[in-house]
N, C-alpha and C. Protein backbone atom coordinates (compact mmCIF):
# COMPACT_ATOMS: atom_id res chain seq x y z
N UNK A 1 -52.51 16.08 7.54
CA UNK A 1 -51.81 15.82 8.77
C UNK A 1 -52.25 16.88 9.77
N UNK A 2 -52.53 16.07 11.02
CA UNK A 2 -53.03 17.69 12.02
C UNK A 2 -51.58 17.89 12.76
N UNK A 3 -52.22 18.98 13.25
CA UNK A 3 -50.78 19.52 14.22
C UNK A 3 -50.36 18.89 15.09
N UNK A 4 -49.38 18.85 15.50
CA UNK A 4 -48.63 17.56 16.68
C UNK A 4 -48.57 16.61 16.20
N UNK A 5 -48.78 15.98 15.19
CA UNK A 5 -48.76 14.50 15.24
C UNK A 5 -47.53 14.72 14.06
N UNK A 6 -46.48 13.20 14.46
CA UNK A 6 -45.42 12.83 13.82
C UNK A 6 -45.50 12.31 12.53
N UNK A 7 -44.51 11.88 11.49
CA UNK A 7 -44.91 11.58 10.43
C UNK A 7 -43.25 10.90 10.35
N UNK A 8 -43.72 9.42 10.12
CA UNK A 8 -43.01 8.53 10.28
C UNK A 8 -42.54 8.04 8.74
N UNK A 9 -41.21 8.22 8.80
CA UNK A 9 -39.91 8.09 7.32
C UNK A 9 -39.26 6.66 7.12
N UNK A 10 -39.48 5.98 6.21
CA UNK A 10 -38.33 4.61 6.50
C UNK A 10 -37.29 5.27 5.36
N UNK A 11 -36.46 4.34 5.90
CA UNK A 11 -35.27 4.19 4.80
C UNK A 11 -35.57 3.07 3.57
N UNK A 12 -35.36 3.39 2.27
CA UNK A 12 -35.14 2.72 1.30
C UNK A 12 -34.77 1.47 1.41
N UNK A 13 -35.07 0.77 0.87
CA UNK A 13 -34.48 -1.10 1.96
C UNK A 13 -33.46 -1.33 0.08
N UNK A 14 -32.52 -1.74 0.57
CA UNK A 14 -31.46 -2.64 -0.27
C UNK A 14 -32.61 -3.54 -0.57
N UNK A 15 -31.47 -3.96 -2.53
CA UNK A 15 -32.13 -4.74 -2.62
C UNK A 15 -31.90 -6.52 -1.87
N UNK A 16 -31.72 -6.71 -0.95
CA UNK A 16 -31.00 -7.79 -0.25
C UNK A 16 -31.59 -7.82 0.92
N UNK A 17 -32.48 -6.22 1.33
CA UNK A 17 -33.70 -6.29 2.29
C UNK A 17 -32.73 -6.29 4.08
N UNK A 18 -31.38 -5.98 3.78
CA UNK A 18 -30.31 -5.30 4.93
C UNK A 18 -29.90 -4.08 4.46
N UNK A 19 -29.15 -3.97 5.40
CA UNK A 19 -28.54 -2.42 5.36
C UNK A 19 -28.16 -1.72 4.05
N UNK A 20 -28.35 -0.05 3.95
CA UNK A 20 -28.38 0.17 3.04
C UNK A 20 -27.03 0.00 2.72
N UNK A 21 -26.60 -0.06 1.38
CA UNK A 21 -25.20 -0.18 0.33
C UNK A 21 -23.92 0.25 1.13
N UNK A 22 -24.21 1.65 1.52
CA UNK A 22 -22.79 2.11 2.02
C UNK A 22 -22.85 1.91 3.11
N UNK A 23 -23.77 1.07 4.01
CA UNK A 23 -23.07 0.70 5.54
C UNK A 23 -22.50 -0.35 5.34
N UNK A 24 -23.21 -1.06 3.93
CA UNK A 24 -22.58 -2.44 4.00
C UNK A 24 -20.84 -2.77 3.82
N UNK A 25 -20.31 -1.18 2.69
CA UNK A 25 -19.30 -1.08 2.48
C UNK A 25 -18.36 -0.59 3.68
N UNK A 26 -18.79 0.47 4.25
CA UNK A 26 -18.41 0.93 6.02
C UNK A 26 -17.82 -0.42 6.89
N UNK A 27 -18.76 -1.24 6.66
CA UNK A 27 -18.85 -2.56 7.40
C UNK A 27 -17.25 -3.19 7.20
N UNK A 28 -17.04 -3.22 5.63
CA UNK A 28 -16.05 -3.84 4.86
C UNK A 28 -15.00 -3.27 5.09
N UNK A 29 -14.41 -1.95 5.26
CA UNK A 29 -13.64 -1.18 5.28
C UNK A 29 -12.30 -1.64 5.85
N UNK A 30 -12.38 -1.87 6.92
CA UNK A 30 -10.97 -2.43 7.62
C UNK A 30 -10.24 -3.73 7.15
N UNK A 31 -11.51 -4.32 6.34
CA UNK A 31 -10.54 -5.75 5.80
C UNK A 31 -10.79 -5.37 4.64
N UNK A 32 -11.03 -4.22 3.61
CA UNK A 32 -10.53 -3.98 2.50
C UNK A 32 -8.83 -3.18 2.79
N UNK A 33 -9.44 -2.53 3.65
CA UNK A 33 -7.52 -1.95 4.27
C UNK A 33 -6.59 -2.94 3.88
N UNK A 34 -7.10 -4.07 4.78
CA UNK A 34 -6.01 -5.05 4.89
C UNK A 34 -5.80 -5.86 3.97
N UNK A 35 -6.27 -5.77 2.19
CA UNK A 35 -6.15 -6.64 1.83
C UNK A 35 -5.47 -5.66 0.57
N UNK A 36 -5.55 -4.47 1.07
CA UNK A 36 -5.02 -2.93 0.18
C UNK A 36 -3.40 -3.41 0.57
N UNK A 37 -2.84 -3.29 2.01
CA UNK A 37 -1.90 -3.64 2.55
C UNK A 37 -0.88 -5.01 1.66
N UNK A 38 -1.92 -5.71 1.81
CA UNK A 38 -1.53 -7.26 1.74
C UNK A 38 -0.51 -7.18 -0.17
N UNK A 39 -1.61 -6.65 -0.60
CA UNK A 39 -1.62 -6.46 -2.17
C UNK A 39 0.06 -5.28 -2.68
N UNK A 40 -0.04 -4.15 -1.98
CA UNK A 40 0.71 -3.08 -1.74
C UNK A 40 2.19 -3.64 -1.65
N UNK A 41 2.29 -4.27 -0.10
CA UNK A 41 3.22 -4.98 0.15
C UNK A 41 4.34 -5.65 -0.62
N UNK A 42 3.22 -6.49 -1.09
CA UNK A 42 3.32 -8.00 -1.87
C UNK A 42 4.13 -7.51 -3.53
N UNK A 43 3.67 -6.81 -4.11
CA UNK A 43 4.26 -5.64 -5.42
C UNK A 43 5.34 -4.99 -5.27
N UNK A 44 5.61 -4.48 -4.05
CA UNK A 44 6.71 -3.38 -3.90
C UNK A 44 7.90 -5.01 -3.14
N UNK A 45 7.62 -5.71 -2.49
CA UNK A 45 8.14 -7.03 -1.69
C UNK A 45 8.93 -7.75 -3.35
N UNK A 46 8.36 -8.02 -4.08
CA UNK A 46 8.58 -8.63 -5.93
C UNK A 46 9.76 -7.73 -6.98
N UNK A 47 9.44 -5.78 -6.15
CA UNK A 47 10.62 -5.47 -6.83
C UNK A 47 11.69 -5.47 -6.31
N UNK A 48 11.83 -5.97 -4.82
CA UNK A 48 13.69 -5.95 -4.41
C UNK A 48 13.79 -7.35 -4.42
N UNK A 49 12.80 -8.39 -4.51
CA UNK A 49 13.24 -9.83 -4.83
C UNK A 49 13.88 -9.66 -5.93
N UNK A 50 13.30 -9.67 -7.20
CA UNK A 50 13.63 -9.07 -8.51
C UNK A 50 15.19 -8.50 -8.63
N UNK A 51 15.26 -7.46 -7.86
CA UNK A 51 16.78 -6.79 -8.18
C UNK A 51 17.23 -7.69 -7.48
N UNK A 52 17.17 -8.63 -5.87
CA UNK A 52 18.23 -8.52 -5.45
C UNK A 52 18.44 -10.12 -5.72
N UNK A 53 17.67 -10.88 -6.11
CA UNK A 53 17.85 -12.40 -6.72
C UNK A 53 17.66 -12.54 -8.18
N UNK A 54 17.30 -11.82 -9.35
CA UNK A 54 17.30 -11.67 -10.64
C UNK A 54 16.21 -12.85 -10.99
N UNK A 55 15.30 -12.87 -10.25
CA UNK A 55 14.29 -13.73 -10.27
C UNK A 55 12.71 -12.60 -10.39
N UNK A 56 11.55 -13.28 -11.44
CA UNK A 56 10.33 -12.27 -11.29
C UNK A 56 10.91 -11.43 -12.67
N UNK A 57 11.79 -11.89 -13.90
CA UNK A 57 12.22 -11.15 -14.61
C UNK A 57 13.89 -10.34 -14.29
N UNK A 58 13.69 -9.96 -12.96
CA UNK A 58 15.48 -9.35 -12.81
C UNK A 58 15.43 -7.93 -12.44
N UNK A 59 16.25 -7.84 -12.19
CA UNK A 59 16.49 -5.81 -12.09
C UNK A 59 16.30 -5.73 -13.50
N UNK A 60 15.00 -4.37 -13.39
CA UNK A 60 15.01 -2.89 -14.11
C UNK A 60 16.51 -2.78 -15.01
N UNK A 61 16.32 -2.91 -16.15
CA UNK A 61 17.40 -2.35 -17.02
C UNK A 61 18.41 -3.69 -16.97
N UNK A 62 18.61 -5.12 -16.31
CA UNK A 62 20.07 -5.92 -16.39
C UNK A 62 19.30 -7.35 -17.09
N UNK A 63 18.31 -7.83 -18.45
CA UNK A 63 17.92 -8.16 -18.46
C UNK A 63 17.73 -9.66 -17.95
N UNK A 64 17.54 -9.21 -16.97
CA UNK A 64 17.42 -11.02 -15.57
C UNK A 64 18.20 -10.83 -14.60
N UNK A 65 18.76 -9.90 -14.85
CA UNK A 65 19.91 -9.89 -13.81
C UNK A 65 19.86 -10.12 -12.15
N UNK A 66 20.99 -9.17 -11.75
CA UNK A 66 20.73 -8.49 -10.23
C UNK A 66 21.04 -7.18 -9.99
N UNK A 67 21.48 -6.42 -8.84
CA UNK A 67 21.90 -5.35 -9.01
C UNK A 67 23.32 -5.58 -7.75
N UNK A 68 24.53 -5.31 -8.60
CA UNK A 68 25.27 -5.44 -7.38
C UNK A 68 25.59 -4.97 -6.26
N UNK A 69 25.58 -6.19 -5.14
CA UNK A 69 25.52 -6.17 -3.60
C UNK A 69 26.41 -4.43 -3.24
N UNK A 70 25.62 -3.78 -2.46
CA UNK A 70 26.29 -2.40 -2.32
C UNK A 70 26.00 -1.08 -2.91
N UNK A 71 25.71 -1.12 -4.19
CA UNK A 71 25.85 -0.49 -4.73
C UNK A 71 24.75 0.73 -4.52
N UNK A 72 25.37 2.11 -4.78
CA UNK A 72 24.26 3.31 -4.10
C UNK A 72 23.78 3.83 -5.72
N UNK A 73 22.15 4.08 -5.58
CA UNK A 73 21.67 3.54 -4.34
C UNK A 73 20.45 2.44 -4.81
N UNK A 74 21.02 1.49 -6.11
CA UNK A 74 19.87 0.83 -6.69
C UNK A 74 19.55 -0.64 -5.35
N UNK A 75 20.83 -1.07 -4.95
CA UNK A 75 21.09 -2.23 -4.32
C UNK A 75 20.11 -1.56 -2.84
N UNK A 76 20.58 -0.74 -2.38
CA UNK A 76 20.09 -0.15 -0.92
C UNK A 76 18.58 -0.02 -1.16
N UNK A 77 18.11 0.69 -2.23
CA UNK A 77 16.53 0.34 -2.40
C UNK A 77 16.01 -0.14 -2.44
N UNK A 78 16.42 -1.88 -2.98
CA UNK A 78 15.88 -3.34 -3.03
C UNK A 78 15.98 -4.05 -1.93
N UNK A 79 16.98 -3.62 -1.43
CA UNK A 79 16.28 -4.35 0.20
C UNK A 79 15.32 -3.41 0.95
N UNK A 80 15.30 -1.86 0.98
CA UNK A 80 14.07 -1.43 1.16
C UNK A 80 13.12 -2.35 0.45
N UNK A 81 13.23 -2.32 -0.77
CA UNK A 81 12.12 -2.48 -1.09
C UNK A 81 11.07 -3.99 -0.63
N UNK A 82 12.59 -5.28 -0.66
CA UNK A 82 11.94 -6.33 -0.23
C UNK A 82 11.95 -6.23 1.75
N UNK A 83 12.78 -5.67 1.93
CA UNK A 83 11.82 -5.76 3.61
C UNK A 83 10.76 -4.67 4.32
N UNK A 84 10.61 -3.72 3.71
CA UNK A 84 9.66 -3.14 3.68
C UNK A 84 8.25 -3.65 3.49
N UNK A 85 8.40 -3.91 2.24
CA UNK A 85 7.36 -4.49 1.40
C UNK A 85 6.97 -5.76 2.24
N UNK A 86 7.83 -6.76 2.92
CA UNK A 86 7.07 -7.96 3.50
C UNK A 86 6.83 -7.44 4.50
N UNK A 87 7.09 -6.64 5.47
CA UNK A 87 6.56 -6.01 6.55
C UNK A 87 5.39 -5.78 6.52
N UNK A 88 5.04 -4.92 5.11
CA UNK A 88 3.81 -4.34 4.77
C UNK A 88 3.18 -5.31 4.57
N UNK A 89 3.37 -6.05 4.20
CA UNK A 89 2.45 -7.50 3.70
C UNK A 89 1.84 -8.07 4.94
N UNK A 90 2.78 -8.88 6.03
CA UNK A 90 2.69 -9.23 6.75
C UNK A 90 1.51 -8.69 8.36
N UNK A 91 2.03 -7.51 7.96
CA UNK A 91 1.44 -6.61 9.08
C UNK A 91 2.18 -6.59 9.99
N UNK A 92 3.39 -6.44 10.05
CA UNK A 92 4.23 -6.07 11.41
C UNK A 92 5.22 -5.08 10.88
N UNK A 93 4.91 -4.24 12.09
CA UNK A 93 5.75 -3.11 12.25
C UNK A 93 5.11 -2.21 10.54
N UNK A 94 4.13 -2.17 10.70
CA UNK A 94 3.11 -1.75 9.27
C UNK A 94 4.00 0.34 9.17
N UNK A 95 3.36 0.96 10.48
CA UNK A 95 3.55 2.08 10.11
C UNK A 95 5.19 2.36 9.36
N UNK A 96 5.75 2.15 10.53
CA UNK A 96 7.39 2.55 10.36
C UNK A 96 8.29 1.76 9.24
N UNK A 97 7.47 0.35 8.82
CA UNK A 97 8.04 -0.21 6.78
C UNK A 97 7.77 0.97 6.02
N UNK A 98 6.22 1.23 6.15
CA UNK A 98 5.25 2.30 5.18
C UNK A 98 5.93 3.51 5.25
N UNK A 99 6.58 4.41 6.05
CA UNK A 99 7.10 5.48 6.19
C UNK A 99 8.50 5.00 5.01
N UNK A 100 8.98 4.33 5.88
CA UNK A 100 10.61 4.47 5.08
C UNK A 100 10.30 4.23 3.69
N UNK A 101 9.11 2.95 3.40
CA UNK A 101 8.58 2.81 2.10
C UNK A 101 8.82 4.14 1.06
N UNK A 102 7.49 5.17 1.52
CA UNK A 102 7.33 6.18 1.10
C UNK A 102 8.13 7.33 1.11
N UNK A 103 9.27 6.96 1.78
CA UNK A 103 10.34 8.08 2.01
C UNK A 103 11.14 7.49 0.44
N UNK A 104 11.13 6.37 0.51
CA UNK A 104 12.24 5.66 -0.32
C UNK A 104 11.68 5.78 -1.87
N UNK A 105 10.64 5.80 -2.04
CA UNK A 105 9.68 5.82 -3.51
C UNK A 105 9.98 7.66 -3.88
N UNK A 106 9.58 8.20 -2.88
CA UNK A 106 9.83 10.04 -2.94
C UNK A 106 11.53 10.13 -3.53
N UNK A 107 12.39 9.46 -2.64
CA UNK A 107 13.25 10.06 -3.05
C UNK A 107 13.84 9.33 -4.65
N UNK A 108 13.85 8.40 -4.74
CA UNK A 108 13.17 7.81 -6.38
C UNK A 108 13.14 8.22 -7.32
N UNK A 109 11.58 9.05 -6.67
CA UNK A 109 10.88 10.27 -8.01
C UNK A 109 11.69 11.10 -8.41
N UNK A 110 12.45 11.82 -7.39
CA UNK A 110 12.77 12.95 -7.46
C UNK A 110 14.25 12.92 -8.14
N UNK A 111 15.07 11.85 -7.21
CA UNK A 111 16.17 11.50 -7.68
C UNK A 111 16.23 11.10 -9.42
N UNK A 112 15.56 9.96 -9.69
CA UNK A 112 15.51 9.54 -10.98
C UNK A 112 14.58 10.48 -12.04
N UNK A 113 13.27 10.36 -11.90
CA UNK A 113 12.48 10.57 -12.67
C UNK A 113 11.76 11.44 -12.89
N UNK A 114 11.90 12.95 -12.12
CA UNK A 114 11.29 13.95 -11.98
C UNK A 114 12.46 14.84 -13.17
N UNK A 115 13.75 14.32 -12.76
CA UNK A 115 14.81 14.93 -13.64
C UNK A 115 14.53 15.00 -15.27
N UNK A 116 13.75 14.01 -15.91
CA UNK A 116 13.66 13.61 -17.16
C UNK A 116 12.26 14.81 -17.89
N UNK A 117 11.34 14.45 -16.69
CA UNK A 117 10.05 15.84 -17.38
C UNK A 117 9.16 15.81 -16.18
N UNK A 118 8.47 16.63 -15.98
CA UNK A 118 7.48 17.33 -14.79
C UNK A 118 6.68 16.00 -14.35
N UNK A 119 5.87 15.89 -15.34
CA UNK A 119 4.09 14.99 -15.20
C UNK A 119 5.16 13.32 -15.30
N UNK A 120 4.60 12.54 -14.07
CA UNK A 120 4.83 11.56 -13.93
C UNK A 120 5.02 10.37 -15.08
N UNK A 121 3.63 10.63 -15.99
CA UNK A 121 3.58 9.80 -17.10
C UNK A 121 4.19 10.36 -18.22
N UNK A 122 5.19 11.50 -18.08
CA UNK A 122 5.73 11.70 -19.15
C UNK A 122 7.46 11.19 -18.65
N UNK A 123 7.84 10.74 -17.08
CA UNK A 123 8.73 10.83 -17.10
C UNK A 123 8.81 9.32 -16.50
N UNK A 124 7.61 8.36 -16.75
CA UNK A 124 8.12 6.74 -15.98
C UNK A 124 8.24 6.72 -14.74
N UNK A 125 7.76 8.02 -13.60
CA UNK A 125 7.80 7.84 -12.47
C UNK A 125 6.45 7.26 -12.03
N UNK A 126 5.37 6.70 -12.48
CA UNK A 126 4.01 6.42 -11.86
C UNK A 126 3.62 5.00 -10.73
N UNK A 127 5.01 4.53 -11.06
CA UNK A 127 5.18 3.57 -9.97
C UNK A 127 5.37 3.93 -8.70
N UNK A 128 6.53 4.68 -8.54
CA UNK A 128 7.26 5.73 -7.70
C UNK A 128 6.31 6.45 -6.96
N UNK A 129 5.13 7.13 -7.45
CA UNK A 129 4.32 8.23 -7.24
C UNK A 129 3.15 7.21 -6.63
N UNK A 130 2.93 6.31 -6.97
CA UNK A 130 1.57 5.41 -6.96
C UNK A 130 1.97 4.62 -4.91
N UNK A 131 3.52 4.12 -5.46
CA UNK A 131 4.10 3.53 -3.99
C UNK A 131 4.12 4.25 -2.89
N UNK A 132 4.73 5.24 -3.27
CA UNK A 132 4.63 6.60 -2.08
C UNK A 132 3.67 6.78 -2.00
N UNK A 133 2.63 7.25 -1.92
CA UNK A 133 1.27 7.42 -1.55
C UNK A 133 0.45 6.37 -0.97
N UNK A 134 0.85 5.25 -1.84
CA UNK A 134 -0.05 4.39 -1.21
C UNK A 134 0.53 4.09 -0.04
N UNK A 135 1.89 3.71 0.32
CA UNK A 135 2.75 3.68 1.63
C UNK A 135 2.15 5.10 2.71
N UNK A 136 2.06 6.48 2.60
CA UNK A 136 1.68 7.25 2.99
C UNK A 136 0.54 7.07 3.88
N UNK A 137 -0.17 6.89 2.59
CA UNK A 137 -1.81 6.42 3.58
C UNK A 137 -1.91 4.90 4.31
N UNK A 138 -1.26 4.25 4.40
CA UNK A 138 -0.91 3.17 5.24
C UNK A 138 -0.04 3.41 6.55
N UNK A 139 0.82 4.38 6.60
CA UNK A 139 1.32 5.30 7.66
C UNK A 139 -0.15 5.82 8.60
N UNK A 140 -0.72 6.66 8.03
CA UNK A 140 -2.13 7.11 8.74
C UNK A 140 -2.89 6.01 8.95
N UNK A 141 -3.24 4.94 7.86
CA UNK A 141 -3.84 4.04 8.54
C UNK A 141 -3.71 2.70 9.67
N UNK A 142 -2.52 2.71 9.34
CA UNK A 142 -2.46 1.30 10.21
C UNK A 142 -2.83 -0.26 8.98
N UNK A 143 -2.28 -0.75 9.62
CA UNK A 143 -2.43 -2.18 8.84
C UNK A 143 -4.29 -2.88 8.88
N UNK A 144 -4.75 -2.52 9.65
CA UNK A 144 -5.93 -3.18 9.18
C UNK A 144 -6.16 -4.17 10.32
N UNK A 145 -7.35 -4.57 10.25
CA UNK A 145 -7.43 -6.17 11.66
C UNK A 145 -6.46 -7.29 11.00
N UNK A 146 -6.31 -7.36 10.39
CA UNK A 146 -5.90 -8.80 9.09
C UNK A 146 -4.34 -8.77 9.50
N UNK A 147 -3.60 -8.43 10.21
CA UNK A 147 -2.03 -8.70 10.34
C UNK A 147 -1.72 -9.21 11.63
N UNK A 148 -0.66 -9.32 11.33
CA UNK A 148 0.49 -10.03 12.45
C UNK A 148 0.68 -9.26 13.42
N UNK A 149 0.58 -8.10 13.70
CA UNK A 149 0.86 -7.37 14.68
C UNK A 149 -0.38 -7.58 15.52
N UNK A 150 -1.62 -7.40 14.77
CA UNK A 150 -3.29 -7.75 15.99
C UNK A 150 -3.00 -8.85 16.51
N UNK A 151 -2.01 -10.09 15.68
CA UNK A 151 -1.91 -11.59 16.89
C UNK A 151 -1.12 -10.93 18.49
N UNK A 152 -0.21 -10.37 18.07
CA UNK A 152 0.62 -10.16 19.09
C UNK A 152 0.47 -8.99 19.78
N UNK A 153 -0.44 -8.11 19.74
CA UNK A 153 -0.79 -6.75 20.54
C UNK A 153 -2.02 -7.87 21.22
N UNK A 154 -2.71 -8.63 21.17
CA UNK A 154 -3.43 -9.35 22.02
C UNK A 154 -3.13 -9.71 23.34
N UNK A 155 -1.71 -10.19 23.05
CA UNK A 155 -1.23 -11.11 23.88
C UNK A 155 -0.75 -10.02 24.76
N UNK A 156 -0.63 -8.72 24.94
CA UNK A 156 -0.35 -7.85 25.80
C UNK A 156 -1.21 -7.28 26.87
């Protein structure tokens, strides 16, 4: 090579002969969000159906049951849990479900299952620990293009 002259680099070509792998995933990102959301939702939405119609198996511990109307604070968590959870699903009002979500899973842990032994999987909190977090980072993220709220922030 003489001096001054350039020396021209390609990129590795996929095998698919487009973009390399991780732009393709970059690409994907916002509607994997939203389908993180959708999924999230939809799980945590099944456990206050569950307690609060004894349907999906029933409340935790009443085998089929329900949990009775009122009561502190298994009853108050299941409707967190089912309107939260369809919020989250849905995509409306994503951040402020996801917050109380994750407020409501924390206090959970701590309340129920932190009492029994330290490490999550020794004490049955990994649901608890898994919800909160994942609610957390749905707080920072936002719901994704894929919800109900992008129909109606349009129209503004």
């Amino acid at each position: 090579m003489t001096s001054g002259s350039t020396q021209t680099t390609s990129k590795p070509s996929s095998s698919h002969g487009s973009a390399p792998l991780a732009e393709r995933l970059d690409a994907a990102r916002p509607y994997v969000l939203s389908l993180f959301r959708i999924v999230v939702g939809l799980l945590f939405a099944c456990h206050g159906i569950a307690s609060l119609f004894g349907v999906l198996g029933g409340a935790a511990g009443t085998n089929g049951g329900t949990i009775d109307a009122g009561t502190w604070p298994g009853w108050y968590a299941a409707v967190i849990q089912m309107v939260c959870g369809l919020l989250v699903m849905i995509g409306a009002g994503t951040r402020g479900a996801a917050l109380i979500a994750s407020g409501s899973m924390a206090y959970a842990y701590f309340e129920t299952h932190q009492k029994l032994a330290l490490w999550p999987i020794q004490n049955g909190g990994e649901a608890a620990v898994m919800f909160c977090w994942a609610f957390l980072l749905l707080v920072f993220t936002g719901p994704g293009p894929l919800a109900l709220s992008r129909l109606y922030s349009r129209g503004r």
